[in-house]
Structure formats: structure tokens, C-alpha cells
Protein backbone atom coordinates (compact mmCIF):
# COMPACT_ATOMS: atom_id res chain seq x y z
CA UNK A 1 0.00 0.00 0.00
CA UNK A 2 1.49 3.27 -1.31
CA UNK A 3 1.48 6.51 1.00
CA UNK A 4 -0.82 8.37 -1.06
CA UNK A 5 -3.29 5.53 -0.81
CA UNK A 6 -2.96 5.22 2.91
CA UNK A 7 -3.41 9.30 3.58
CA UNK A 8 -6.35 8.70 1.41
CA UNK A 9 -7.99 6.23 3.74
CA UNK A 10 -7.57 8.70 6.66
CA UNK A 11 -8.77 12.18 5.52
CA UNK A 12 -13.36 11.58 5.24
CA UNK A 13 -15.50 14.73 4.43
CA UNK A 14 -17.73 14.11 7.46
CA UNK A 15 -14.89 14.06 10.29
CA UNK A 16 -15.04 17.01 12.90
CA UNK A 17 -12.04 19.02 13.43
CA UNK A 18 -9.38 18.14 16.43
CA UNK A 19 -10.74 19.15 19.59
CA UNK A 20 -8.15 18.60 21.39
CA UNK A 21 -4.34 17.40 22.11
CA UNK A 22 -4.79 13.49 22.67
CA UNK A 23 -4.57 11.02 19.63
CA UNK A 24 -7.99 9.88 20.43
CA UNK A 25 -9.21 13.34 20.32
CA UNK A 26 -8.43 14.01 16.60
CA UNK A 27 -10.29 13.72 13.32
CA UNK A 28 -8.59 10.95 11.00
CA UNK A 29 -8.53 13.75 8.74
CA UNK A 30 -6.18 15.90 11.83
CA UNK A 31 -4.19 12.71 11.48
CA UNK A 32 -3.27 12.79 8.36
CA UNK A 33 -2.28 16.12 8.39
CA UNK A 34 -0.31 14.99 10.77
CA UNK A 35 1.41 12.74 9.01
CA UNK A 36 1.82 14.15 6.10
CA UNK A 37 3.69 17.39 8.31
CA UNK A 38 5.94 14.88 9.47
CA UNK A 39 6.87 13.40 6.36
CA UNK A 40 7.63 16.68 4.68
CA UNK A 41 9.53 17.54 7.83
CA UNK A 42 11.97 14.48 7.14
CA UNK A 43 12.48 15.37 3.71
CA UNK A 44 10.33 12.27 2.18
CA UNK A 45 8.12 12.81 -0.89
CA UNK A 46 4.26 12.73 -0.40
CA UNK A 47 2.34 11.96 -3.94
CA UNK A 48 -0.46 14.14 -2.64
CA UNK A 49 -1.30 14.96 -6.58
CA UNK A 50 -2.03 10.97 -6.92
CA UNK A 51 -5.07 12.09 -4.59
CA UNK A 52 -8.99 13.21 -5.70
CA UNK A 53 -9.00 17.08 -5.90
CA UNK A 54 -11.28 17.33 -3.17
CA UNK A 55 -8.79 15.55 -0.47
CA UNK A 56 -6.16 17.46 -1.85
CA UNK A 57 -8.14 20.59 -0.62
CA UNK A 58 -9.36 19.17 2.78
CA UNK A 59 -6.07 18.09 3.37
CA UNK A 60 -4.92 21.70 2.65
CA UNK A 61 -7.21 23.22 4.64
CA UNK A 62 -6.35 20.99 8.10
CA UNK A 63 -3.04 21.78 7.47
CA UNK A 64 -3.70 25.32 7.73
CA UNK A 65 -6.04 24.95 10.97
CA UNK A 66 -3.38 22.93 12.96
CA UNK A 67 -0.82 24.48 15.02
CA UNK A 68 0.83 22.17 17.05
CA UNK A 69 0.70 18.72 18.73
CA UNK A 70 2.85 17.54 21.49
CA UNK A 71 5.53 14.60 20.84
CA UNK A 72 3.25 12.06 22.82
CA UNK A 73 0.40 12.66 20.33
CA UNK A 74 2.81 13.04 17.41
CA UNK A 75 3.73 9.54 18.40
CA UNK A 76 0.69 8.20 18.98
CA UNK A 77 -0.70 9.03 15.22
CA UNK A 78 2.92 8.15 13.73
CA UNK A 79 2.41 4.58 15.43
CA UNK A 80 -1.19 4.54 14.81
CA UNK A 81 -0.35 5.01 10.94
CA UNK A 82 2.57 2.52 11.03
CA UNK A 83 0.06 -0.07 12.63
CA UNK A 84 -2.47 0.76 9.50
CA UNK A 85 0.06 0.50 7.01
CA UNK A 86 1.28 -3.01 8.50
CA UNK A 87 -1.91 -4.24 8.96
CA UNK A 88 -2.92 -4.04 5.05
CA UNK A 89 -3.01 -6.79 2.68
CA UNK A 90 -3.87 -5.79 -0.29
CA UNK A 91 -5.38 -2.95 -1.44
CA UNK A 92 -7.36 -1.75 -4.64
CA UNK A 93 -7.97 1.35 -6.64
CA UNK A 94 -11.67 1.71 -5.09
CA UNK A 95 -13.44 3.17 -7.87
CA UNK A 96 -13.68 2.23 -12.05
CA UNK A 97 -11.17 4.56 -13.30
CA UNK A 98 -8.52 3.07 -10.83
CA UNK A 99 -9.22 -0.17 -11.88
CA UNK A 100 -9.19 0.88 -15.93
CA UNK A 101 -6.06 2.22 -14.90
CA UNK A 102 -4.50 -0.27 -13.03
CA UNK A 103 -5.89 -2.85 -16.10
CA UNK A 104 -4.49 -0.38 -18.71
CA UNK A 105 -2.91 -3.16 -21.56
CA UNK A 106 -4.29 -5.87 -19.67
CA UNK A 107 -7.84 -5.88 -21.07
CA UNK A 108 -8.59 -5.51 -24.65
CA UNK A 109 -9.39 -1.49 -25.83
CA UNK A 110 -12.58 -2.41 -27.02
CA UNK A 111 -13.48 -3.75 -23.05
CA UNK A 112 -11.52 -0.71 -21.55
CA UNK A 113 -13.63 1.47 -23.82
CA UNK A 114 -17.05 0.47 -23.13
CA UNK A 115 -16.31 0.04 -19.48
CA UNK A 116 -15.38 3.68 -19.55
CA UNK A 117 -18.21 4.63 -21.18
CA UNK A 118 -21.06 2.97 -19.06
CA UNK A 119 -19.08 4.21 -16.00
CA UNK A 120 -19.27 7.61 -17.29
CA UNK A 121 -14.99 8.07 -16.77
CA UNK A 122 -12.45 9.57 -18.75
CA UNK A 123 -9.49 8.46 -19.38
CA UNK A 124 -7.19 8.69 -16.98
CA UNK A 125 -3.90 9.99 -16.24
CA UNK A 126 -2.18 13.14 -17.68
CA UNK A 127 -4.29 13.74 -21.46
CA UNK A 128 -1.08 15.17 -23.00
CA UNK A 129 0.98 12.45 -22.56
CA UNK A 130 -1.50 10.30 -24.53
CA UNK A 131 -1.45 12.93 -27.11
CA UNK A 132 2.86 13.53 -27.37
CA UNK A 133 2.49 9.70 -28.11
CA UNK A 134 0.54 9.77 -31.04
CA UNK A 135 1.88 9.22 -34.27
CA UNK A 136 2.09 12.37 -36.95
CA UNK A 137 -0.73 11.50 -39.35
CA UNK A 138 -3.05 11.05 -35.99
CA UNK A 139 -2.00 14.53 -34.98
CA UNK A 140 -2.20 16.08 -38.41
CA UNK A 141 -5.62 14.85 -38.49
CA UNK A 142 -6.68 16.31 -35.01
CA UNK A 143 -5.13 19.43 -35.64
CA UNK A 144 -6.91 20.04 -38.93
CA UNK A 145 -10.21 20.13 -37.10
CA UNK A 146 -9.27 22.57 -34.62
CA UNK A 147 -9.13 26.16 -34.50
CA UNK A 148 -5.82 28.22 -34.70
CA UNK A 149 -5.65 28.78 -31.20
CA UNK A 150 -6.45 25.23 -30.14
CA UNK A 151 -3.60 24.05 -32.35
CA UNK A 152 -0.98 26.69 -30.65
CA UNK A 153 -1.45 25.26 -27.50
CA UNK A 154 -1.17 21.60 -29.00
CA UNK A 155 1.84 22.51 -30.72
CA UNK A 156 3.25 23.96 -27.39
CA UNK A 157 2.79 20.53 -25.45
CA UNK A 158 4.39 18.60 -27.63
CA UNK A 159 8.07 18.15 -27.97
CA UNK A 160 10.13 20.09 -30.28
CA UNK A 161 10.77 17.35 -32.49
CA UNK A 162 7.53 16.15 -32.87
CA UNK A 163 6.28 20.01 -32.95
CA UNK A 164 8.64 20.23 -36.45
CA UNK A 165 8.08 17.40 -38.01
CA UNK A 166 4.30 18.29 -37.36
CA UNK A 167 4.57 21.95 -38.92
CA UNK A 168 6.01 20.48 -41.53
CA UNK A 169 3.12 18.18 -42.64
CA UNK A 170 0.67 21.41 -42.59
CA UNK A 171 -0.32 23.53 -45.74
CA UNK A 172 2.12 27.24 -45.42
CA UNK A 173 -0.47 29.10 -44.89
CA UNK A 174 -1.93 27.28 -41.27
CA UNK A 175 1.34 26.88 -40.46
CA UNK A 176 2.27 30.10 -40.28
CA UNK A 177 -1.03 31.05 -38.60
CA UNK A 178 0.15 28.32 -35.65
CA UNK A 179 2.97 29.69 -35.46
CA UNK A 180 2.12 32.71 -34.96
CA UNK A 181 -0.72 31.89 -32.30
CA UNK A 182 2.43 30.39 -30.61
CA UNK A 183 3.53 33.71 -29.89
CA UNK A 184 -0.07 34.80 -28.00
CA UNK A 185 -0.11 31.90 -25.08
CA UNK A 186 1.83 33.49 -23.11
CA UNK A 187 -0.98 33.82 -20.46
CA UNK A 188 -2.99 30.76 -21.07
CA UNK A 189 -3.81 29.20 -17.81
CA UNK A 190 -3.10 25.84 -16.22
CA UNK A 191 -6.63 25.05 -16.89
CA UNK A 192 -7.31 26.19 -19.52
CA UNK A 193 -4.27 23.87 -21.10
CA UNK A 194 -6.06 21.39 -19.20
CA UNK A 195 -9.38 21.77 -20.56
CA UNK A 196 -7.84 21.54 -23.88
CA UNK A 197 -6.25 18.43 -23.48
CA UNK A 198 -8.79 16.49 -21.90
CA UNK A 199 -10.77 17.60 -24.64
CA UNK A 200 -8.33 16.32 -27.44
CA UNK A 201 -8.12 13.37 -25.22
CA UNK A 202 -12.06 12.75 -25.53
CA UNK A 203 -11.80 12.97 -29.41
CA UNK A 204 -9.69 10.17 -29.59
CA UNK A 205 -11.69 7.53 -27.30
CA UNK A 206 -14.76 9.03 -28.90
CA UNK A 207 -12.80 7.05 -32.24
CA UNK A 208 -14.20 4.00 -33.28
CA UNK A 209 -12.16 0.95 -32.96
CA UNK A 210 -9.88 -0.60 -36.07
CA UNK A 211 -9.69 -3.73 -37.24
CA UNK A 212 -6.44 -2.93 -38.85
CA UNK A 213 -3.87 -1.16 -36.85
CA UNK A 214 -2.15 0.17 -40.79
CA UNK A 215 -3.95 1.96 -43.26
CA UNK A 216 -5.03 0.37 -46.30
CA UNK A 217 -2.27 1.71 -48.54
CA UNK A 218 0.66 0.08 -46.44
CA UNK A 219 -1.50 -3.15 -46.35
CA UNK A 220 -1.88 -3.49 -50.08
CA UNK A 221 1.60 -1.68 -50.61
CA UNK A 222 3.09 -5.04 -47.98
CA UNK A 223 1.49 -7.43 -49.71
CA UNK A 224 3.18 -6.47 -53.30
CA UNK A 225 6.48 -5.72 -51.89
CA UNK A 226 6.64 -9.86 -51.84
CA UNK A 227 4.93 -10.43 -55.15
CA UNK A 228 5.88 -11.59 -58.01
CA UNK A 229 6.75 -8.52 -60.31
CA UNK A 230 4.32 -9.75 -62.88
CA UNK A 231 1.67 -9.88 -60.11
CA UNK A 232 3.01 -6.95 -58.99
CA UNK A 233 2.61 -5.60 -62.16
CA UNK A 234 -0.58 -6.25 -63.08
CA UNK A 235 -1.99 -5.72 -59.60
CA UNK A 236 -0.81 -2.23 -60.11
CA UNK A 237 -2.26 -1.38 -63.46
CA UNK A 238 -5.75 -2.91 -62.65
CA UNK A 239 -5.53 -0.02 -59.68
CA UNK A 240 -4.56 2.62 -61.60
CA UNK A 241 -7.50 1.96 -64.07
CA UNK A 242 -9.93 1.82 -60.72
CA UNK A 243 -8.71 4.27 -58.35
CA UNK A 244 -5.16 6.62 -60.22
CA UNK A 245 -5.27 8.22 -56.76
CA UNK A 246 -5.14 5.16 -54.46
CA UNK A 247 -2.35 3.49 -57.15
CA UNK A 248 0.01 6.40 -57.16
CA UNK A 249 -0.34 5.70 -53.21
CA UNK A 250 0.45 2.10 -53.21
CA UNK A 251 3.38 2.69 -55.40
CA UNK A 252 4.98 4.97 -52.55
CA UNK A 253 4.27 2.33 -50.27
CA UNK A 254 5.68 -0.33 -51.87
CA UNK A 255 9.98 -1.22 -51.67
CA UNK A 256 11.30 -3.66 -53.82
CA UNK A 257 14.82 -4.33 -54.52
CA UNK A 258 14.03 -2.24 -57.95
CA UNK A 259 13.34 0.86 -55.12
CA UNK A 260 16.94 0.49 -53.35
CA UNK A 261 19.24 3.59 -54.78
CA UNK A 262 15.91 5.88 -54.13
CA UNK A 263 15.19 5.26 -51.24
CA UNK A 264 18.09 3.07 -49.26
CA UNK A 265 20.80 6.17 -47.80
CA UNK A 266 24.44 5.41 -48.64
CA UNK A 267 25.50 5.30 -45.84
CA UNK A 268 23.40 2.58 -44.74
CA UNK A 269 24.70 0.02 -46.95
CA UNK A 270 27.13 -1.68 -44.97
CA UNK A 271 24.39 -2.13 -42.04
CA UNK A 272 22.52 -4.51 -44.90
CA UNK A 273 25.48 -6.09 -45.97
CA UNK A 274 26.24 -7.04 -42.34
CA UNK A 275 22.88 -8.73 -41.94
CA UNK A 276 22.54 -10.63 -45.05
CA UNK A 277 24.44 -13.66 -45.97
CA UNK A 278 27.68 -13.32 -48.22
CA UNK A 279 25.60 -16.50 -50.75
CA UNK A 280 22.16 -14.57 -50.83
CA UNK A 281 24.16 -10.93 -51.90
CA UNK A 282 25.83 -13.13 -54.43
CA UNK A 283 22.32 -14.77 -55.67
CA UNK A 284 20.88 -11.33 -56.10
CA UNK A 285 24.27 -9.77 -57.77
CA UNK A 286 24.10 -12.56 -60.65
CA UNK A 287 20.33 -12.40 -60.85
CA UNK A 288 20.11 -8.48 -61.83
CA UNK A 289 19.53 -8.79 -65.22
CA UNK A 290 17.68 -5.83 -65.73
CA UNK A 291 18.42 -2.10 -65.94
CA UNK A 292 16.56 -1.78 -62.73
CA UNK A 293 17.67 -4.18 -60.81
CA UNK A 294 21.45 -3.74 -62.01
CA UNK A 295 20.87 0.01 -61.07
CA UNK A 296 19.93 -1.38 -57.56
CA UNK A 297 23.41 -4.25 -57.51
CA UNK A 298 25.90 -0.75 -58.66
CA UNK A 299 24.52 1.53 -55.69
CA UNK A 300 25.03 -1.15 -53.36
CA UNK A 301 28.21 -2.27 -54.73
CA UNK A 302 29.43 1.71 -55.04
CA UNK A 303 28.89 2.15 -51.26
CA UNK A 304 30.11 -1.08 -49.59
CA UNK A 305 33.87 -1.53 -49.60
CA UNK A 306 35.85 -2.06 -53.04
CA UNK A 307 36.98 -5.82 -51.24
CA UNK A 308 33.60 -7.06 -50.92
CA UNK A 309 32.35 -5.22 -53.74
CA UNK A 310 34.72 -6.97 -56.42
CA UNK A 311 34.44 -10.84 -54.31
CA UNK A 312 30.74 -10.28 -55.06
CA UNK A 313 31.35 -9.32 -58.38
CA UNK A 314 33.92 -12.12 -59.16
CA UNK A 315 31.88 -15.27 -57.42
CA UNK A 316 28.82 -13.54 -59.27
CA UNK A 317 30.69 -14.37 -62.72
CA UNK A 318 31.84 -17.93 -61.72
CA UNK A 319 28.36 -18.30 -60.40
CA UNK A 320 26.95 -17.05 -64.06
CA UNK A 321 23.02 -17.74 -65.01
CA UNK A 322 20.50 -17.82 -61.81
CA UNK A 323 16.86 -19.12 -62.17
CA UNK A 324 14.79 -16.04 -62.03
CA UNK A 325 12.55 -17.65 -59.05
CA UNK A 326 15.63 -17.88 -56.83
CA UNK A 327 16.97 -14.84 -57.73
CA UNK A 328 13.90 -12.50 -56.88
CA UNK A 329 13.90 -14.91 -53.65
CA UNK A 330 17.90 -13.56 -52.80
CA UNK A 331 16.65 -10.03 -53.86
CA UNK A 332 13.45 -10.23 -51.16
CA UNK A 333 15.93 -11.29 -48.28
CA UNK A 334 17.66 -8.23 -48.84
CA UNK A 335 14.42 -5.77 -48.46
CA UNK A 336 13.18 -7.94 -45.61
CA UNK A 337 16.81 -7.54 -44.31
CA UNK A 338 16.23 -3.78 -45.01
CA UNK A 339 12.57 -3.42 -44.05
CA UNK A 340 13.87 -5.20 -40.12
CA UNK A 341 16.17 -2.31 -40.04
CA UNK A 342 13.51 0.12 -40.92
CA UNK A 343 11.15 -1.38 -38.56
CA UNK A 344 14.11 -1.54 -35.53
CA UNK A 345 14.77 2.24 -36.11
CA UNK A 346 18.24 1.48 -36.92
CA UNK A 347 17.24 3.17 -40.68
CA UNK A 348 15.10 5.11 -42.09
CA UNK A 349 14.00 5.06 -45.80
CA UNK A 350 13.81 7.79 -47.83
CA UNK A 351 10.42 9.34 -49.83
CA UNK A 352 10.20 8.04 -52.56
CA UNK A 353 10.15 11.81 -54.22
CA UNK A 354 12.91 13.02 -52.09
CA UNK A 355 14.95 13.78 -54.52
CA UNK A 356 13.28 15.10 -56.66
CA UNK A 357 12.14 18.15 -54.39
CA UNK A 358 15.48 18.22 -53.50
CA UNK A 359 16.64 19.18 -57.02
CA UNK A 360 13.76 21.96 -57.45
């Protein structure tokens, strides 16, 4: 049982002031006040903040109305408390929204959610902390529907990394709006930050559930990145004639070997050459047989070192004509191998028109 939870059990709403100096004489709300005197005297921390609001002012208010005790009474409660405190099993959150919390990642989101609901409880803990962990296109999509003022003081709260990489997802114009409305929260209140971010918070529970935690586009752009290029192929041209929008999409989400000098950094290189197998770089090397994929073998080769670069090259040769199955099969180890590093943060791919805007 935690301190905060313990000064919690002593402080009630309908207990009398002291009335005098003997420990049976006081109010278990006078003895935690008390307590909590003596614990700031030594120096300890008290999570008071862990408290409801409404303890956190009674408490505030006894502590005001006190004086003094003597050391017999002082004591007396300190023992009292120590007994309590000994005495306790277990313990519990006492209410719905302790237990939600308590549960949080335990239960599914859809159970968490509707238990919430019926109870009539937010979600707890701090609401800005749920939104600094949201990921960009969540953000960009919450701060579209807000006004300019609203999205000042969301910019504000997050980091500075996020806050960039944010403002630069937003059309010029808003973003210089935000920024500006930046410089005007200068006396925005406590609450009034708090207000905001509870309601932010209540947007995204109000969210229906999704089946599928990635969007569409990197589902269908996933599932061609380990076709066939024929399939790939045609899968893509079928889209383009249905939807030229939702095609152009897919092919940004899609990384085949094809994709490597556009989007793979240099420097990176030797990271994939250090998790793929010396036989599978020399599969792919004597497979690329197109101007694509031989486009794909030089950038790799260019930026590896000139040693490995010519073995490959040389047991390539010896190893001369490769079945086209097994060589797209070498050539999809090495995105996998790529796509791990990607997904491990050790890399990070490039947009696909990167360079391009680059060269405007």
C-alpha cells in the first residue's frame, strides 16, 4: 500500500475538526495532516497529486487549521499510521477509473472502452501524454479540425521534435497562422491547457475501434512488396484503371529491390550487408539482369567496400546464369533484411520523391 493511498484512507468529508491534544481526540482527517507534516519535515516525498481534488483541498485546509501537537500525540498518530500501514493486505484502486487504470494493456481497448463509457470516466492519467504519443498523421488529423488557437497550445505541449516534423506536414499558410498563435499563449492558464487536453483526449476515445492497426495503402503496398513482379505488375495497373489516386499511393508504399538507390541512404549500406548472408548478396548480384535491378546491384556495390564489392562481383561471374525464381527470392531477403532495419529504427527510408524536391 502506497502513501498516497494510505493518507487517502484517513482524511473523510464528514470528520469534525481536532478538539483537542490526545490522539484519540483528533479527526482521521487531523491525522493525516499529521502525518503528512511529518513526512515533509523528514524530507520524504508525499504523492499528494495521486489524490482526488477534493482531499487534496481538505487536506490543505487541516493543514492550515493545525498548530501544534505535542511529541506524545505526534507519536501516537505516527504509530497509529505505522500499525495501518502493517496491517494491510492488499489494497485496490476503489473506484472504475482506478481499476481501468490499473488494467491499462491488460484488457482488450474495445473492453476498456465500453467500461469507460457505461461508468461515465475519462481516461485517466495526464491527457497530454496520450497525445505527445501519437503518431504524426493522428495529430495532423486532429489538428486540422481545430481552431488556430487550439492548435498553438497543442503545438506547445508537444516536444520540439515532434512540434517540427508536425509543422512540416501542414499547408504554409496554417502553419504560419500556428505559429504565430504560438507567440499569443503566453498567459494561457493551467486550466485552460487542461481543458484543452482532456478535450483532445475525448476525441480520440470518442474514435471507433480498427480492425487494422495500418492503413489500407501500407497493407496493399506489404502485400506487393513480396509479389511476383508480374503480379506486382498487373496488380498495379488494374488499380490505376480503378482508383489513379489510391495506385500512385500504393506505389509509394511499396519497396522492392528495384526501389533500393531511391530510397536506401548510402550510408546505410554496410548495415545490410552485415545482416545478409555473403551467398544470398551473391544470388541477387548474378540475378540483376535488368536495368533496374542492375541500377539497384551498382549503388550497393558503389557504397560497400571495393573488397567485398569486387568478391561479389567475381563469385557472381563464376556463379553465371541464376533461375529467375531464386533470384527474386535472394533479392526479397535483402528488403526484408532492409525493411527489419527500418522497422528496428536502426534506418530510415527515404520518400520516394525526395529527390526530386530536393533538385527543385
Amino acid at each position: 500500500m502506497t502513501k498516497a493511498s494510505a493518507l487517502a484512507a484517513l482524511p473523510g468529508p464528514s470528520f469534525p475538526q481536532a478538539t483537542g491534544s490526545g490522539p484519540l481526540q483528533l479527526s482521521r482527517r487531523a491525522k493525516a495532516a499529521i502525518i503528512v507534516q511529518f513526512i515533509l519535515n523528514e524530507g520524504a516525498d508525499v504523492p499528494l497529486s495521486s489524490l482526488p481534488e477534493a482531499l487534496q483541498t481538505q487536506l490543505t485546509q487541516q493543514l492550515g487549521a493545525m498548530r501544534y501537537v505535542d511529541r506524545k500525540t505526534l507519536n501516537a498518530v505516527v504509530q497509529e499510521f505505522a500499525d495501518e500501514l502493517d496491517s494491510v493486505g492488499l489494497s485496490f484502486p476503489g473506484d472504475i477509473a482506478g481499476a481501468l487504470s490499473a488494467l491499462d494493456g491488460k484488457i482488450s481497448p474495445q473492453t476498456a472502452r465500453r467500461l469507460r463509457k457505461e461508468a461515465g470516466v475519462r481516461q485517466v492519467g495526464d491527457p497530454w501524454a496520450r497525445i505527445a504519443a501519437l503518431d504524426l498523421p493522428t495529430l495532423e488529423r486532429l489538428i486540422a479540425s481545430e481552431s488556430i488557437e487550439v492548435a498553438a497550445v497543442m503545438m506547445s505541449k508537444l516536444d520540439v521534435t515532434k512540434a517540427t516534423a508536425l509543422l512540416g506536414r501542414l499547408p504554409g499558410e496554417k502553419a504560419r497562422r500556428i505559429t504565430y498563435a504560438v507567440s499569443l499563449t503566453a498567459r494561457v492558464t493551467p486550466e485552460a491547457v487542461d481543458r484543452i487536453g482532456l478535450s483532445l483526449a475525448s476525441q480520440i476515445e470518442a474514435e471507433p475501434p480498427k480492425a487494422f492497426a495500418a492503413a489500407p495503402v501500407d497493407r496493399v503496398g506489404a502485400i506487393l512488396n513480396y509479389s511476383d513482379a508480374a503480379i506486382r505488375d498487373d496488380v498495379l495497373t488494374g488499380l490505376e484503371e480503378t482508383d489513379q489516386d489510391f495506385a500512385d499511393a500504393v506505389r509509394r508504399a511499396i519497396f522492392t529491390f528495384a526501389n533500393i538507390p531511391q530510397r536506401l541512404n548510402p550510408v546505410d549500406v554496410p548495415k545490410i550487408t552485415r545482416d545478409v548472408e555473403a551467398a544470398v548478396l551473391v544470388t541477387a548480384v548474378a540475378a540483376a539482369t535488368t536495368d533496374e535491378t542492375r541500377k539497384a546491384v551498382d549503388f550497393l556495390t558503389e557504397n560497400m567496400s571495393k573488397r567485398m564489392a569486387t568478391s561479389l562481383r567475381e563469385e557472381a561471374a563464376e556463379r553465371g546464369k541464376v533461375k529467375a525464381k531464386v533470384g527474386e527470392e535472394a533479392m526479397n531477403a535483402i528488403v526484408a533484411a532492409i525493411r527489419d532495419l527500418v522497422a528496428s529504427g536502426e534506418i530510415t527510408l527515404r520518400e520516394p520523391d525526395e529527390d526530386e524536391e530536393d533538385g527543385d
